[in-house]
PDB file of N, CA and C in Angstrom:
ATOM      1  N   UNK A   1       2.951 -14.571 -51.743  1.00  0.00           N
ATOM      2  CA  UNK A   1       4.069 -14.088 -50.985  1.00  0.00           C
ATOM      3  C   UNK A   1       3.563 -13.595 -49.627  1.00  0.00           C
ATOM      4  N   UNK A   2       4.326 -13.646 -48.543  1.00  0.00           N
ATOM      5  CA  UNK A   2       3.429 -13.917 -47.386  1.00  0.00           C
ATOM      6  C   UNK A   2       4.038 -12.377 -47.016  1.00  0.00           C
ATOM      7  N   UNK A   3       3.149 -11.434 -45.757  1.00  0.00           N
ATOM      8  CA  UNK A   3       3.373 -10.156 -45.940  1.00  0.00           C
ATOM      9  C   UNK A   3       4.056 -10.353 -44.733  1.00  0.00           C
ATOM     10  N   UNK A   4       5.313  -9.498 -44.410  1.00  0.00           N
ATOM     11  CA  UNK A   4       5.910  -9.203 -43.178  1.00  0.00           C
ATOM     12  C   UNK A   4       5.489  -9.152 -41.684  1.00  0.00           C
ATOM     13  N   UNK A   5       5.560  -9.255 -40.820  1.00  0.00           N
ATOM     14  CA  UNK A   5       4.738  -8.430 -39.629  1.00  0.00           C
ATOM     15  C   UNK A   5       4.579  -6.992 -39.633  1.00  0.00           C
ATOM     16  N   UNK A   6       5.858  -6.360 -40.242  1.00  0.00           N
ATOM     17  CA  UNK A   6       6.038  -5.176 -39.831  1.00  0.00           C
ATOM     18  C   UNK A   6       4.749  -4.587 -40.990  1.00  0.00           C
ATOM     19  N   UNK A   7       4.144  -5.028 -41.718  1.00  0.00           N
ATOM     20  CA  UNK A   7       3.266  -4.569 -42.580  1.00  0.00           C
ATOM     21  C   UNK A   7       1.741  -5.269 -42.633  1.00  0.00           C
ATOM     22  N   UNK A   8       1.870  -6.469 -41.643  1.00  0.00           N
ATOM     23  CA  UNK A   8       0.436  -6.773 -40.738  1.00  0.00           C
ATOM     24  C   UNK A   8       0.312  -5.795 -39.729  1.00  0.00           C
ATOM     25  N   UNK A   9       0.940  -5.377 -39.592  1.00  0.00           N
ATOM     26  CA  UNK A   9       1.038  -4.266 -38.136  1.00  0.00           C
ATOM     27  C   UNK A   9       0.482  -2.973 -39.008  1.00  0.00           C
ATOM     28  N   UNK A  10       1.178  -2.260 -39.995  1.00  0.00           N
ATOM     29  CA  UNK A  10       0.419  -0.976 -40.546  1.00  0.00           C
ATOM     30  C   UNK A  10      -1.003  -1.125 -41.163  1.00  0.00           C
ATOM     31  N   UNK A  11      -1.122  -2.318 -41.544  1.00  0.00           N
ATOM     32  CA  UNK A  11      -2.861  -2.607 -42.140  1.00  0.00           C
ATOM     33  C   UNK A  11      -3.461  -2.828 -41.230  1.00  0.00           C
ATOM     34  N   UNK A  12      -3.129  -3.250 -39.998  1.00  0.00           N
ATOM     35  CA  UNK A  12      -4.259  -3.238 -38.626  1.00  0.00           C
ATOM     36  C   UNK A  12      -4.567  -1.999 -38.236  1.00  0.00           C
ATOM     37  N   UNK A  13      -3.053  -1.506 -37.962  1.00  0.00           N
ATOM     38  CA  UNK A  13      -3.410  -0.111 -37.588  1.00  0.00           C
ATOM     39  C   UNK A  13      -4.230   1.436 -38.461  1.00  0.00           C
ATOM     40  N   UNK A  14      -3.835   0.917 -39.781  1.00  0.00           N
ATOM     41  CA  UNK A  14      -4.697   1.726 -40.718  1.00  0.00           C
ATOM     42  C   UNK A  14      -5.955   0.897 -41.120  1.00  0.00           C
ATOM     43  N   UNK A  15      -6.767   0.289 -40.469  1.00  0.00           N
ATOM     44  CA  UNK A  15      -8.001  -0.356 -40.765  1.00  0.00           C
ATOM     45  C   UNK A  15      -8.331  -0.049 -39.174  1.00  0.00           C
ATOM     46  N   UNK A  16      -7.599   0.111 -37.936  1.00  0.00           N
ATOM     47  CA  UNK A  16      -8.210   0.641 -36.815  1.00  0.00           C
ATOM     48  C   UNK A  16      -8.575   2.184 -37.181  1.00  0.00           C
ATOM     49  N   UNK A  17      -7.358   2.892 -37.118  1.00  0.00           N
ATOM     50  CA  UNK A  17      -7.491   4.060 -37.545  1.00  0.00           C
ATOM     51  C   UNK A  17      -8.863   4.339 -38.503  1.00  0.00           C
ATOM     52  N   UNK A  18      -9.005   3.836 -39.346  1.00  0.00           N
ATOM     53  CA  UNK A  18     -10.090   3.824 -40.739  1.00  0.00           C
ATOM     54  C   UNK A  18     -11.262   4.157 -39.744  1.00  0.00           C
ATOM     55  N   UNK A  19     -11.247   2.276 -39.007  1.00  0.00           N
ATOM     56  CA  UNK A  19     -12.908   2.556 -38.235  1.00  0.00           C
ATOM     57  C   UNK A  19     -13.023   3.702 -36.741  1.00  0.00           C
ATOM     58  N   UNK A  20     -11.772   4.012 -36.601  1.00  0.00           N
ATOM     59  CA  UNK A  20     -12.155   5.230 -35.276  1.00  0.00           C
ATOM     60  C   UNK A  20     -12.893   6.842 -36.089  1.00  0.00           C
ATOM     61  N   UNK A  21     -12.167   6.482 -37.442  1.00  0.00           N
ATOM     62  CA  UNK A  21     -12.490   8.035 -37.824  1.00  0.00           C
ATOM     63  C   UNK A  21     -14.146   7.857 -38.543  1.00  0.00           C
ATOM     64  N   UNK A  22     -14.595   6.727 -39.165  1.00  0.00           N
ATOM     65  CA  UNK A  22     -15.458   6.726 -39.593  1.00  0.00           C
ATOM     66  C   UNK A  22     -16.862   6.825 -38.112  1.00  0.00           C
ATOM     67  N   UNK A  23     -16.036   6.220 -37.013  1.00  0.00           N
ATOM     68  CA  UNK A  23     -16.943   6.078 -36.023  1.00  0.00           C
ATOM     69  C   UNK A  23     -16.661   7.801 -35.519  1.00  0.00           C
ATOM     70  N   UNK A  24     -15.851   8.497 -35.558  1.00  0.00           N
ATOM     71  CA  UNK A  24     -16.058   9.890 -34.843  1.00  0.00           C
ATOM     72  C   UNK A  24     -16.734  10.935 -36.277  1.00  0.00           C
ATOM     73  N   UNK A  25     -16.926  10.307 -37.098  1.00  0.00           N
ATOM     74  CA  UNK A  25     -17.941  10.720 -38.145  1.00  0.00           C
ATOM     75  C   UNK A  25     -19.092  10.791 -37.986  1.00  0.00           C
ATOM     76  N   UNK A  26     -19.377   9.653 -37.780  1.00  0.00           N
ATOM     77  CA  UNK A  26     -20.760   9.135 -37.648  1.00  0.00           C
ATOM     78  C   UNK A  26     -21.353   9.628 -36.244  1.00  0.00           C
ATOM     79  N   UNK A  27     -20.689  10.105 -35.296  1.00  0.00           N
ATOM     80  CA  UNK A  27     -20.874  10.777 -33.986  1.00  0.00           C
ATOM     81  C   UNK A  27     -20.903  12.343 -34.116  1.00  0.00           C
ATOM     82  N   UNK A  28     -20.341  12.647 -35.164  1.00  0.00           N
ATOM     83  CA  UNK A  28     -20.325  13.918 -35.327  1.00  0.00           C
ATOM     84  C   UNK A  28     -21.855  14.179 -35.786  1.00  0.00           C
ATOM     85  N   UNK A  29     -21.737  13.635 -36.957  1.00  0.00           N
ATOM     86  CA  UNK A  29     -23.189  13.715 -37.839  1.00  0.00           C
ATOM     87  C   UNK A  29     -24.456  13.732 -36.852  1.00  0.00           C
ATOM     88  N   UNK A  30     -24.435  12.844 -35.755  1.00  0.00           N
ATOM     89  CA  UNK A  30     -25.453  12.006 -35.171  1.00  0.00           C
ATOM     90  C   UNK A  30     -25.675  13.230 -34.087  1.00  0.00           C
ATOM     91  N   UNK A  31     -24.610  14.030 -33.925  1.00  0.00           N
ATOM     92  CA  UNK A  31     -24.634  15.062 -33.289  1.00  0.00           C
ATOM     93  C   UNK A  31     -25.689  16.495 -33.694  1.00  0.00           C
ATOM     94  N   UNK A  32     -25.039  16.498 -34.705  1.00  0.00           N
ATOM     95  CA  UNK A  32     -25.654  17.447 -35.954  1.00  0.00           C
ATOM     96  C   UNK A  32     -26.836  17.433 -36.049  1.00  0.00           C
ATOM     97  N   UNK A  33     -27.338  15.782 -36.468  1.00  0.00           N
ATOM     98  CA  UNK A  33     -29.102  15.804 -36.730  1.00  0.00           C
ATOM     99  C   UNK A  33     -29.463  16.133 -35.478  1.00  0.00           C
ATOM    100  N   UNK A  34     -29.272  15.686 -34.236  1.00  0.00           N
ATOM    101  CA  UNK A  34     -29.838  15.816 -32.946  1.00  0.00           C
ATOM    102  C   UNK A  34     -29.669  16.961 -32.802  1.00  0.00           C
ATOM    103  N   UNK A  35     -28.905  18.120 -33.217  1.00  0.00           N
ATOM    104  CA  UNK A  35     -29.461  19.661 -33.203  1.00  0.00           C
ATOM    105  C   UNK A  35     -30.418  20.386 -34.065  1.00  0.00           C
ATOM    106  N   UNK A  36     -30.166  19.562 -35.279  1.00  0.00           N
ATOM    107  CA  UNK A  36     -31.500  20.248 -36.274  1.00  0.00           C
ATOM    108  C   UNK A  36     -32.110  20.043 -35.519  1.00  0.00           C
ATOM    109  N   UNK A  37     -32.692  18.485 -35.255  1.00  0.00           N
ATOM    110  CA  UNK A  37     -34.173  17.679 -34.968  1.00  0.00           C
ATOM    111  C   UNK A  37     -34.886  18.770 -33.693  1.00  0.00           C
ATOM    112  N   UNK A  38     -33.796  19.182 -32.540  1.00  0.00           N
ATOM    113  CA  UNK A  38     -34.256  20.083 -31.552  1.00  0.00           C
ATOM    114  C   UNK A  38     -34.638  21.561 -31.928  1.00  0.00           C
ATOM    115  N   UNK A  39     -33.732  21.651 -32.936  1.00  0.00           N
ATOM    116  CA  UNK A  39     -34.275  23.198 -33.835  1.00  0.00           C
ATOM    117  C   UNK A  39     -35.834  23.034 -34.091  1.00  0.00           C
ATOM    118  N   UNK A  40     -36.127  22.268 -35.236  1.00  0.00           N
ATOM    119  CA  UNK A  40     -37.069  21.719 -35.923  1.00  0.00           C
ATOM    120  C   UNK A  40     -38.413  21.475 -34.421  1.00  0.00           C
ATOM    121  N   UNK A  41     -38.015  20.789 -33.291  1.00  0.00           N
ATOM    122  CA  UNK A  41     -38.890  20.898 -32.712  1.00  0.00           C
ATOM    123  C   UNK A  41     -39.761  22.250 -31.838  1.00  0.00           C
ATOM    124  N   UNK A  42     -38.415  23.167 -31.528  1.00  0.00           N
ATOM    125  CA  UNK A  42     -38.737  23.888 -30.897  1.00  0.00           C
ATOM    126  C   UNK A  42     -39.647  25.363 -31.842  1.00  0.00           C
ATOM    127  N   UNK A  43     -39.079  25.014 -33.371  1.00  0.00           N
ATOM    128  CA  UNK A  43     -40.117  25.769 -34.311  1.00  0.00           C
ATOM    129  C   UNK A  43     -41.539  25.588 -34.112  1.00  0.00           C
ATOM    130  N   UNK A  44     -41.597  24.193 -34.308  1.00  0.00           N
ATOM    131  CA  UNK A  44     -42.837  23.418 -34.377  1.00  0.00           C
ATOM    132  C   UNK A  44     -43.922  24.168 -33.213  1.00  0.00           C
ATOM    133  N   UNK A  45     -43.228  23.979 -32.035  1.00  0.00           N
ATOM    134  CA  UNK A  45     -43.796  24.441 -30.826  1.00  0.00           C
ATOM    135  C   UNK A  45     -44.035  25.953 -30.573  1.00  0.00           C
ATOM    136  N   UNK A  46     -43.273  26.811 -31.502  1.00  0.00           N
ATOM    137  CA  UNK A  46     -43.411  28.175 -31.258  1.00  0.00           C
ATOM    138  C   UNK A  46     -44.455  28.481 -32.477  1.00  0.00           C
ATOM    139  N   UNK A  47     -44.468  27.636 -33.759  1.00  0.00           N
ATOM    140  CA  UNK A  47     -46.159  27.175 -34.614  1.00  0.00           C
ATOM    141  C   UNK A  47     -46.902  27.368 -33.610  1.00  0.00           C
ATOM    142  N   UNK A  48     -47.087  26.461 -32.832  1.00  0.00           N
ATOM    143  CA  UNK A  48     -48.671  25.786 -32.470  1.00  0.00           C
ATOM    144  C   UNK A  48     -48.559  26.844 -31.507  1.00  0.00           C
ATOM    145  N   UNK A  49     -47.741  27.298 -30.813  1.00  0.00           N
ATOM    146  CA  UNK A  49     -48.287  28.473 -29.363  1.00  0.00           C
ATOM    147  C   UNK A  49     -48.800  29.450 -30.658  1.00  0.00           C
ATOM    148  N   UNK A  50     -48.306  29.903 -31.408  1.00  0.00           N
ATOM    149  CA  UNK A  50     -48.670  31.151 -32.394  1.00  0.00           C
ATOM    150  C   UNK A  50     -50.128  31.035 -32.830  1.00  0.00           C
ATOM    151  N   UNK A  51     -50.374  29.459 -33.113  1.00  0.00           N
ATOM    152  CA  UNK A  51     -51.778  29.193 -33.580  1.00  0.00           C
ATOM    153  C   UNK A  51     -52.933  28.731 -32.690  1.00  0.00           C
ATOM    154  N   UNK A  52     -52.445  28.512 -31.624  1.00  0.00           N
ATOM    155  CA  UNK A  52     -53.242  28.548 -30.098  1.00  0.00           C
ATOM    156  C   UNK A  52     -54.000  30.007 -29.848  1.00  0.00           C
ATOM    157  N   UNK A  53     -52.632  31.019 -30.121  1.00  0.00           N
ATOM    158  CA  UNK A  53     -52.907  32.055 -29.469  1.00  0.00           C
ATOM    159  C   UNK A  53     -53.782  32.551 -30.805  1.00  0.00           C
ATOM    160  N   UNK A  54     -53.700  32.315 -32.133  1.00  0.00           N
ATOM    161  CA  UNK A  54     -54.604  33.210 -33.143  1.00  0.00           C
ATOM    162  C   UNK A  54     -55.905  32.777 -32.767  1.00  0.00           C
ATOM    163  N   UNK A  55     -56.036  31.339 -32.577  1.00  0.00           N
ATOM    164  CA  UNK A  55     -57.441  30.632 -32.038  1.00  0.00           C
ATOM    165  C   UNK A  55     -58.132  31.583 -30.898  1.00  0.00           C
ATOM    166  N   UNK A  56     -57.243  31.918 -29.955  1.00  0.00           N
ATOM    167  CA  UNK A  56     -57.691  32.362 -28.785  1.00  0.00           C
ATOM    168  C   UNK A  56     -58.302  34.055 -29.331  1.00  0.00           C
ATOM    169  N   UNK A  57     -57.684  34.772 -30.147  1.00  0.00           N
ATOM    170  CA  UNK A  57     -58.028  36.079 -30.504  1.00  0.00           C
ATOM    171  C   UNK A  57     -59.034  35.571 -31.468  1.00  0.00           C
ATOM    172  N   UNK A  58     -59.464  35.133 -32.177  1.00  0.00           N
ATOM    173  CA  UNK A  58     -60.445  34.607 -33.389  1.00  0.00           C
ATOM    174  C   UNK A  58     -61.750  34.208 -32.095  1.00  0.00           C
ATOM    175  N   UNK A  59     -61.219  33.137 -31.172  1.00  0.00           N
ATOM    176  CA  UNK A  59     -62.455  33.255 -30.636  1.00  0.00           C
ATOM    177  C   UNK A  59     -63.046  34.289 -30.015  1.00  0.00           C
ATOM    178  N   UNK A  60     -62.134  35.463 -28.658  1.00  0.00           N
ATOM    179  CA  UNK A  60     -62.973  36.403 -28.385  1.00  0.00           C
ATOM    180  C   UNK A  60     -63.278  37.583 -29.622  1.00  0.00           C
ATOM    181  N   UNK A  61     -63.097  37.771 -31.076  1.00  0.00           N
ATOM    182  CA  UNK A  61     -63.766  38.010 -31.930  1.00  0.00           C
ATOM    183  C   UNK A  61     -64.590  37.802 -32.097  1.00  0.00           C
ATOM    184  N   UNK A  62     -65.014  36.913 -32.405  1.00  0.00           N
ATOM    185  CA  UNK A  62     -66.431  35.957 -32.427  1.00  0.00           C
ATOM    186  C   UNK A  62     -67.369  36.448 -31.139  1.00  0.00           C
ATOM    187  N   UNK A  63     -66.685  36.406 -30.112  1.00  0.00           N
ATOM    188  CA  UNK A  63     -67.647  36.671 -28.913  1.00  0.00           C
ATOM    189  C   UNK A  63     -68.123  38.198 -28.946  1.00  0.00           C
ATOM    190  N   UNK A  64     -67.163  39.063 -29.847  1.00  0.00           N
ATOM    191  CA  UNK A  64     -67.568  40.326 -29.515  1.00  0.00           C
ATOM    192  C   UNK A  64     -68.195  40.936 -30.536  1.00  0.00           C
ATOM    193  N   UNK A  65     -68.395  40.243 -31.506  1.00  0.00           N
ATOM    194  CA  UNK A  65     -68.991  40.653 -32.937  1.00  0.00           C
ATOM    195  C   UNK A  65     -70.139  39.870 -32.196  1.00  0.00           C
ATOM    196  N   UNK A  66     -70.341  38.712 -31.448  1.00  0.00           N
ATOM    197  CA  UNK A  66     -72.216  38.258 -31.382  1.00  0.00           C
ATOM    198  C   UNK A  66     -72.180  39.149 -29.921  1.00  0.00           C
ATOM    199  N   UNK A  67     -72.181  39.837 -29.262  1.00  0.00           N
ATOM    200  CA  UNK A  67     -72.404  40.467 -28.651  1.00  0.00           C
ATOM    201  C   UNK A  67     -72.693  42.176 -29.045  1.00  0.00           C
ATOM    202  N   UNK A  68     -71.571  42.481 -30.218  1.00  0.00           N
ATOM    203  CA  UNK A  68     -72.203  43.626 -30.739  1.00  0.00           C
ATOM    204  C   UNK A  68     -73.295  43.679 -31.546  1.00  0.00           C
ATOM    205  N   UNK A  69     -73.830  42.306 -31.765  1.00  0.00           N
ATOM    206  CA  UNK A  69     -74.698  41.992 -33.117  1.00  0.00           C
ATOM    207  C   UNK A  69     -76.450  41.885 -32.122  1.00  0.00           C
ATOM    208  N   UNK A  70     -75.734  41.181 -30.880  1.00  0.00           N
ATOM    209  CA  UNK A  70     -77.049  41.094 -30.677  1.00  0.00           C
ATOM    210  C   UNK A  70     -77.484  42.633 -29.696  1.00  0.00           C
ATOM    211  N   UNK A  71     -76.424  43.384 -29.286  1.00  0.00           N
ATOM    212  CA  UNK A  71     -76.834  44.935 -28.900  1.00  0.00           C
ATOM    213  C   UNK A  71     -77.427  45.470 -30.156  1.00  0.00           C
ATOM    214  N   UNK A  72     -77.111  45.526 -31.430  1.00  0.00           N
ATOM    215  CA  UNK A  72     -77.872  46.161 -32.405  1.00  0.00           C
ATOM    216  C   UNK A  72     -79.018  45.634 -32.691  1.00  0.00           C
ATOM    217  N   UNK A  73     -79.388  44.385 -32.664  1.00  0.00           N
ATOM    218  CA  UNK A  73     -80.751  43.945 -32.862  1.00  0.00           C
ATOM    219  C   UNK A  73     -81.687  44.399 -31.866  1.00  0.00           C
ATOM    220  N   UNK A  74     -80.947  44.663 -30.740  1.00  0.00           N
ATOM    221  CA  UNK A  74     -81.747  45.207 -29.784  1.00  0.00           C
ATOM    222  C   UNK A  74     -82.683  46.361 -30.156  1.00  0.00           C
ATOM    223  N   UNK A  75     -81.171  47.363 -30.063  1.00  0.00           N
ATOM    224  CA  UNK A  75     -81.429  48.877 -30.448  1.00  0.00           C
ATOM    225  C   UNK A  75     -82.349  49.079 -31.790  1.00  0.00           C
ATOM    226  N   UNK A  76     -82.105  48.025 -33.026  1.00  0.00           N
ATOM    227  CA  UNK A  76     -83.160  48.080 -34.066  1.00  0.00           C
ATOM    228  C   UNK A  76     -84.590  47.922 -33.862  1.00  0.00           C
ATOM    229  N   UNK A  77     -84.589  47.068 -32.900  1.00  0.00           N
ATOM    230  CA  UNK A  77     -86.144  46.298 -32.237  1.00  0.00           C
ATOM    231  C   UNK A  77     -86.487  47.691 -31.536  1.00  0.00           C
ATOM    232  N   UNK A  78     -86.099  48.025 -31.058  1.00  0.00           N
ATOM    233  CA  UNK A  78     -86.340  49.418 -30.432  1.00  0.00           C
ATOM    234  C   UNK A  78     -86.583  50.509 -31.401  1.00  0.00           C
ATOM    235  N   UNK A  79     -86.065  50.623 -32.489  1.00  0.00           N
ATOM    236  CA  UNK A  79     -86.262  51.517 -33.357  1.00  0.00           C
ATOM    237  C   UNK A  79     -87.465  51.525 -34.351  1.00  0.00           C
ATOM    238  N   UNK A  80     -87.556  50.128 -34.603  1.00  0.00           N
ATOM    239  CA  UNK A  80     -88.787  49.404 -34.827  1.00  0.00           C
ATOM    240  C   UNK A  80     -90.292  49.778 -33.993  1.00  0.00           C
ATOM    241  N   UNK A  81     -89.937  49.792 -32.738  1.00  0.00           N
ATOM    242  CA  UNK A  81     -91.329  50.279 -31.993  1.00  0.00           C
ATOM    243  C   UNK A  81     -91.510  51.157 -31.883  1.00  0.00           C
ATOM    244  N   UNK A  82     -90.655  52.091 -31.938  1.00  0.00           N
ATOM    245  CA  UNK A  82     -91.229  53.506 -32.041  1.00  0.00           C
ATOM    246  C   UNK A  82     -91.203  53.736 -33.016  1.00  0.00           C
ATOM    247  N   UNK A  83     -90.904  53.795 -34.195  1.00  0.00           N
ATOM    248  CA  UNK A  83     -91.235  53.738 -35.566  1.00  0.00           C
ATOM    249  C   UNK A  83     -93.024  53.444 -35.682  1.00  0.00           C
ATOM    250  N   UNK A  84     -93.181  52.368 -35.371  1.00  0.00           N
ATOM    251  CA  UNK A  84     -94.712  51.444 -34.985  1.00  0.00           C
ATOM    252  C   UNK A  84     -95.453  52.529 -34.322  1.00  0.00           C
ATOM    253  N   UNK A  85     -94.627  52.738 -33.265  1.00  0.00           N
ATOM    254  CA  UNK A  85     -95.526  54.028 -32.009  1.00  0.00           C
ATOM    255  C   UNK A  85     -95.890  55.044 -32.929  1.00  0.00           C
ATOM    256  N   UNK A  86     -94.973  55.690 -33.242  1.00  0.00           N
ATOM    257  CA  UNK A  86     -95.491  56.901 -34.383  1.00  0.00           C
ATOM    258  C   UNK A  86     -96.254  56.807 -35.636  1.00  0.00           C
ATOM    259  N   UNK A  87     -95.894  55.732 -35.692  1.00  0.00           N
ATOM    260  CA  UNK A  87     -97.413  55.652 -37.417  1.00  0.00           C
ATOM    261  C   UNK A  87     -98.642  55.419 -36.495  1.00  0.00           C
ATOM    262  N   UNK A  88     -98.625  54.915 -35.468  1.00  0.00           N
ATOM    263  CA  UNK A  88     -99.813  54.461 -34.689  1.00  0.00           C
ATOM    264  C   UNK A  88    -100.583  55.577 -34.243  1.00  0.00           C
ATOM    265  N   UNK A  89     -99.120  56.650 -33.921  1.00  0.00           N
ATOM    266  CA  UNK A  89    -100.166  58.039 -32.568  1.00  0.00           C
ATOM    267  C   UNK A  89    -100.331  58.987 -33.984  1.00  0.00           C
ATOM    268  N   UNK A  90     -99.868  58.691 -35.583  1.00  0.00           N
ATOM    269  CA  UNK A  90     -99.965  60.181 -36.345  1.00  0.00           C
ATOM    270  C   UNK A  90    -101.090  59.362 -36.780  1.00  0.00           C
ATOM    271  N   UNK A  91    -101.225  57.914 -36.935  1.00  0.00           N
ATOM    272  CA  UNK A  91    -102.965  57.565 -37.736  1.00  0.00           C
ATOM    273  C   UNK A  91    -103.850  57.819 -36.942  1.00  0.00           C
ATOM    274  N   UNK A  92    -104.148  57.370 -35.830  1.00  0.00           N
ATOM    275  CA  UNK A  92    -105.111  58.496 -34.555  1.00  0.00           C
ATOM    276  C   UNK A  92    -105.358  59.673 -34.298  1.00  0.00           C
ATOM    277  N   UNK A  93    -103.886  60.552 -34.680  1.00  0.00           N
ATOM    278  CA  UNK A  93    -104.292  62.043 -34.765  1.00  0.00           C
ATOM    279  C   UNK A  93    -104.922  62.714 -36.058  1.00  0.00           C
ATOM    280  N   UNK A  94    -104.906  61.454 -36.590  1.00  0.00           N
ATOM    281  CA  UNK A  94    -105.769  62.157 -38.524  1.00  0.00           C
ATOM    282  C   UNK A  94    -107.075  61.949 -37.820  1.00  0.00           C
ATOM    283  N   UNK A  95    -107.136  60.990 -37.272  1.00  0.00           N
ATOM    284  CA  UNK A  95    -109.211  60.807 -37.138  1.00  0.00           C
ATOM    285  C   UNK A  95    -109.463  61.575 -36.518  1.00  0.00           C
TER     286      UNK A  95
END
């Protein structure tokens, strides 16, 4: 049975209709991820500055622990010789 015009006309228009809404769907969505994805990046990036900057405090750590390490070896080496000096000047003063 062959369908009217007047009802080729509502199945066009509800199969246009269909694909405008599925297409302002799919724009919506496409919208959506493209704000996570910028969320998601700008985390990412406030990561790595966070772990730049722990790097950066870890290293002058490092610099100031071998700098306090090698002032104490100093001061020990020093403590060491006069330590040395004095067993040296009290075994001379026995003879």
């Amino acid at each position: 049975m062959p369908l009217s015009d007047l009802t080729l006309s509502v199945l066009i228009f509800l199969i246009f209709f269909v694909l405008a809404a599925f297409h302002f769907l799919l724009i919506r969505e496409y919208a959506k991820q493209k704000r996570v994805q910028k969320k998601r990046l700008e985390d990412l990036e406030l990561i790595v500055q966070q772990e730049i900057q722990r790097s950066r405090n870890l290293d002058q750590s490092s610099t100031t622990l071998k700098k306090i390490k090698k002032k104490t070896d100093r001061q020990l080496e020093l403590i060491r010789l006069q330590i040395k000096s004095l067993d040296n000047n009290s075994g001379e003063a026995k003879l």
